[in-house]
N, C-alpha and C. Protein backbone atom coordinates (compact mmCIF):
# COMPACT_ATOMS: atom_id res chain seq x y z
N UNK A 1 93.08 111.17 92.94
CA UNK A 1 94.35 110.49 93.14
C UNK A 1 94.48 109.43 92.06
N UNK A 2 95.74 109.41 91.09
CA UNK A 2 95.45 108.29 90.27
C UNK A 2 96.01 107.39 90.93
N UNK A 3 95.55 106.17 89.96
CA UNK A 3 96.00 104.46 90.48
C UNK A 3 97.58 104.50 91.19
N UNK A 4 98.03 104.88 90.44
CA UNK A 4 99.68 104.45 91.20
C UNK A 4 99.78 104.95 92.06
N UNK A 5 99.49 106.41 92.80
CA UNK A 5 99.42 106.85 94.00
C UNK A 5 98.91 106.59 94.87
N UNK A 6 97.62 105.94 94.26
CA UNK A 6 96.35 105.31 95.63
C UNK A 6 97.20 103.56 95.96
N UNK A 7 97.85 103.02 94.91
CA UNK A 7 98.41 101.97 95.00
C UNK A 7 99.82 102.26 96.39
N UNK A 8 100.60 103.01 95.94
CA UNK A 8 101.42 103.59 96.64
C UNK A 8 100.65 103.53 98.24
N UNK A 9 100.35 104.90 98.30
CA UNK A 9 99.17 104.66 99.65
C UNK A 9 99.31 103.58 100.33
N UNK A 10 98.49 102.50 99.17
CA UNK A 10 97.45 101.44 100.10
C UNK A 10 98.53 100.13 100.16
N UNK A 11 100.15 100.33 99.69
CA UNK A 11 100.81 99.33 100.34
C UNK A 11 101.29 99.86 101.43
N UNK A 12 101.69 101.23 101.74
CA UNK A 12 102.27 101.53 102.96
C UNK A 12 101.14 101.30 103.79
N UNK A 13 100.26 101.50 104.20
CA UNK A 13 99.02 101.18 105.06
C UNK A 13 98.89 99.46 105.30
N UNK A 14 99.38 98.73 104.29
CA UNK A 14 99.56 97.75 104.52
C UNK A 14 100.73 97.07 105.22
N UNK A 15 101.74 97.92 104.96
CA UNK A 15 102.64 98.01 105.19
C UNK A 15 103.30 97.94 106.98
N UNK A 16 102.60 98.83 107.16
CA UNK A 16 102.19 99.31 108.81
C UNK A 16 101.10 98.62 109.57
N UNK A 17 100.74 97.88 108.93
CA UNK A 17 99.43 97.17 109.47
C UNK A 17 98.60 97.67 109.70
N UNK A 18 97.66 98.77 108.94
CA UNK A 18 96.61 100.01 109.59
C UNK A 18 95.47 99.56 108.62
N UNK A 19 95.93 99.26 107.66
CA UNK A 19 94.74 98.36 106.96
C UNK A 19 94.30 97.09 106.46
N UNK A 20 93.67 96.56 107.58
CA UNK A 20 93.80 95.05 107.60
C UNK A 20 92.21 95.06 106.28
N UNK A 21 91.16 95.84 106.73
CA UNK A 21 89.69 95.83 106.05
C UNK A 21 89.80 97.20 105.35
N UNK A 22 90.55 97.34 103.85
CA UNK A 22 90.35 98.71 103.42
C UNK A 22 89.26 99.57 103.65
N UNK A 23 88.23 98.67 103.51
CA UNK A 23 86.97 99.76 103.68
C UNK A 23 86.62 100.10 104.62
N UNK A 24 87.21 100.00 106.15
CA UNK A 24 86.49 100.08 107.20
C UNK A 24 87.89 100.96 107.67
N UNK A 25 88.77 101.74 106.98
CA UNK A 25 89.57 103.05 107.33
C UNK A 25 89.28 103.86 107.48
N UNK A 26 88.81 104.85 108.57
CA UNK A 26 88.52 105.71 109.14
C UNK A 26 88.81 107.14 107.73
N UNK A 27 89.11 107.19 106.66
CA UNK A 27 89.47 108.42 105.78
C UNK A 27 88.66 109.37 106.40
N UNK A 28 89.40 110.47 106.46
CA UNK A 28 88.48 111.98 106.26
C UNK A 28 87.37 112.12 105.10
N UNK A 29 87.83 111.81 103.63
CA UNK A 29 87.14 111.83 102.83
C UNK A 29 87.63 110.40 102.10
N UNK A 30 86.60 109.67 102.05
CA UNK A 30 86.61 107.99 101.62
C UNK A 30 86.87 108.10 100.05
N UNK A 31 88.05 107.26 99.72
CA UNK A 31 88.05 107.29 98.33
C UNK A 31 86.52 106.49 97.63
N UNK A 32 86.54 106.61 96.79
CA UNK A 32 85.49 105.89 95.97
C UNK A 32 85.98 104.26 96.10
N UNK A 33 84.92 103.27 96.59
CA UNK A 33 84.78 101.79 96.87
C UNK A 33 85.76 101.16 95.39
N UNK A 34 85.23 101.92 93.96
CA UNK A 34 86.29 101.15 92.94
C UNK A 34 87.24 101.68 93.02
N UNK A 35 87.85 102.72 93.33
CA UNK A 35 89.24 103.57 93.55
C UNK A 35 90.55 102.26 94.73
N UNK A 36 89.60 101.98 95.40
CA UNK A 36 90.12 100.78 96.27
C UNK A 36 90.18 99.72 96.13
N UNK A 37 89.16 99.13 95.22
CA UNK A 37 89.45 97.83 94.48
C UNK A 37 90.03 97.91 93.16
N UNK A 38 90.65 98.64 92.64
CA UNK A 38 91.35 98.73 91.24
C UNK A 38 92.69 99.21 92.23
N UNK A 39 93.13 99.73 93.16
CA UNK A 39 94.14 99.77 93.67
C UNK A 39 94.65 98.46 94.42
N UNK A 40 93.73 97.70 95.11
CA UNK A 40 94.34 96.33 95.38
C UNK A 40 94.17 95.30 94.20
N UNK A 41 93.94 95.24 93.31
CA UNK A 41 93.55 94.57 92.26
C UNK A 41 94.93 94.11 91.05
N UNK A 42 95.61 96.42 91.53
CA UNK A 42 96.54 96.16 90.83
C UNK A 42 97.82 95.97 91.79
N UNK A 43 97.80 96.10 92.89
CA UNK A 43 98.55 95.49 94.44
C UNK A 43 99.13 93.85 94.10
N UNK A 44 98.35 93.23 94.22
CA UNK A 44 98.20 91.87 93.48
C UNK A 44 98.63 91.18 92.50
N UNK A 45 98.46 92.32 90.98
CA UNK A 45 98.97 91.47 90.02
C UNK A 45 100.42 92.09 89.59
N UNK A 46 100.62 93.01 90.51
CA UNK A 46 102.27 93.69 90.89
C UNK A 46 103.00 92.41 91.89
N UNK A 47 102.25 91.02 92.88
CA UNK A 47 102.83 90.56 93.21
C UNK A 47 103.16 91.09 94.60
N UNK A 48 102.71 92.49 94.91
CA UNK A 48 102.97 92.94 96.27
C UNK A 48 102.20 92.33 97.43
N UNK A 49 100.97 91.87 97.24
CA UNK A 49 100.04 91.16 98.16
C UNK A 49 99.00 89.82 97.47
N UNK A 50 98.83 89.03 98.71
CA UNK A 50 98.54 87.95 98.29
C UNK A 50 97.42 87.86 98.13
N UNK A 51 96.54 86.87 97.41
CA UNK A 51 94.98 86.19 97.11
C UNK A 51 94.09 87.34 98.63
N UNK A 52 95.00 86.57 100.02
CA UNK A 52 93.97 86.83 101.37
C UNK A 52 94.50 88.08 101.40
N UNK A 53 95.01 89.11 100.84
CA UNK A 53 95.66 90.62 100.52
C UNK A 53 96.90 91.26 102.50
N UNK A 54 97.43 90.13 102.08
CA UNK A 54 98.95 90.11 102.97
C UNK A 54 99.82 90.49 101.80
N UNK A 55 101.08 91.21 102.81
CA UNK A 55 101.98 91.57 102.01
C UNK A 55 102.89 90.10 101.76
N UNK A 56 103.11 90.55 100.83
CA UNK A 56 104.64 89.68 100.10
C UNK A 56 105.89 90.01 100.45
N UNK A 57 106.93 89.08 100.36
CA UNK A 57 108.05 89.90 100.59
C UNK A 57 108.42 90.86 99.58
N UNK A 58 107.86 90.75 98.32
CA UNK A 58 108.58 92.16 97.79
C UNK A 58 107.58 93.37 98.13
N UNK A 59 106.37 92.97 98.35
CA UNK A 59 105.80 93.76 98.72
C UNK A 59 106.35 94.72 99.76
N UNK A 60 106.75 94.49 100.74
CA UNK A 60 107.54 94.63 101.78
C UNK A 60 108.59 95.51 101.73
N UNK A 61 109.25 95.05 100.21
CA UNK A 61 110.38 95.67 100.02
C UNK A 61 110.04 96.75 98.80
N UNK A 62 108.86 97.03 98.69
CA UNK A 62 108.38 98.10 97.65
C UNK A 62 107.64 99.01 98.53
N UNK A 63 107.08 98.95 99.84
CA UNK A 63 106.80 99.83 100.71
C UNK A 63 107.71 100.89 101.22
N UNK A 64 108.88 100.23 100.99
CA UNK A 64 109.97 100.86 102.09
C UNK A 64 110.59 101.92 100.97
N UNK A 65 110.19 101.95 99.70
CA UNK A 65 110.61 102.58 98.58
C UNK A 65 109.95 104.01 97.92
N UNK A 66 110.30 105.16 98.29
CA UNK A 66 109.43 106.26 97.95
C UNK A 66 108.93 106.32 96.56
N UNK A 67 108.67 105.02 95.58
CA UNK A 67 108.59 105.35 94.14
C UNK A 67 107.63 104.76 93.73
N UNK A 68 106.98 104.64 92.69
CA UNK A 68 105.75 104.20 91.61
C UNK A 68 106.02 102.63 92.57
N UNK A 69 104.84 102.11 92.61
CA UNK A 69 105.19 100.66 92.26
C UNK A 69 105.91 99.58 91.64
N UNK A 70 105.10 100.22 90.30
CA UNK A 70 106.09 99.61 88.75
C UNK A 70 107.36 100.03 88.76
N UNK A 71 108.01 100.98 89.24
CA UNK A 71 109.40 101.37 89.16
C UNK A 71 110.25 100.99 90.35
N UNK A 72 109.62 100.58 91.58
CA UNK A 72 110.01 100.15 92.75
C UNK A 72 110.22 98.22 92.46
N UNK A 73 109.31 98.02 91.48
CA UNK A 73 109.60 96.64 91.39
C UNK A 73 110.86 96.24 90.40
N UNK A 74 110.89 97.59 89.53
CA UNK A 74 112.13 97.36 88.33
C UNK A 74 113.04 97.45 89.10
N UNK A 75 113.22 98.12 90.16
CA UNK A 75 114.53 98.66 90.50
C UNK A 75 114.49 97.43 91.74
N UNK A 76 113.70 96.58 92.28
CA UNK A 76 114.20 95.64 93.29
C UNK A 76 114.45 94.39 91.89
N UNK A 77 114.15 93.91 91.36
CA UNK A 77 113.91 93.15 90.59
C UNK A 77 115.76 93.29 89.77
N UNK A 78 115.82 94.48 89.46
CA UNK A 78 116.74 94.56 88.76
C UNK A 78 118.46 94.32 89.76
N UNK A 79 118.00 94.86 91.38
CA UNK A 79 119.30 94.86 92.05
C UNK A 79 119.53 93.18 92.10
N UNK A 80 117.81 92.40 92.93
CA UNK A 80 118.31 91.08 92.29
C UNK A 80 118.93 90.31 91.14
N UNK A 81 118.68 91.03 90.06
CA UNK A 81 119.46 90.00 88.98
C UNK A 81 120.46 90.57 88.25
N UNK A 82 121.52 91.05 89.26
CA UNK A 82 122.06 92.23 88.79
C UNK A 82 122.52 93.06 87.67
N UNK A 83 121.19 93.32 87.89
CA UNK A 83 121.17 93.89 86.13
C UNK A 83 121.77 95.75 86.06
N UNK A 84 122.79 95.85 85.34
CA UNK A 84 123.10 97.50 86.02
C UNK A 84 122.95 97.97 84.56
């Protein structure tokens, strides 16, 4: 799974409140321990979750969005400043 998809993933899970302790998620098959910290790592410096890894409000509002991260933030980012 690359980064943006496992990123994807691991805000909706956050999203829903199902993953409060990433590592202690029940997976069928457990991603790899750095697969999960390079996915909240880049969670973070997207601004979607905080230092204690809570969502943000845009975070919030990039969950609810079927798209990349990075493109979920252009496109909230952009309706705010209405940039068309």
């Amino acid at each position: 799974m690359n980064t943006g998809a496992f990123s994807r993933f691991h805000l909706k899970m956050f999203s829903k409140m199902i993953m409060s302790i990433p590592f202690r998620f029940p997976f069928i098959e457990a991603p790899a321990a750095a697969s999960v910290e390079n996915s909240i790592a880049f969670l973070k410096e997207q601004g979607a979750i905080t230092s204690s890894e809570t969502l943000t409000p845009i975070g919030q509002m990039l969950s609810q969005l079927p798209v990349d991260v990075v493109i979920g933030k252009m496109l909230v980012m952009g309706a705010l400043f209405h940039v068309s």
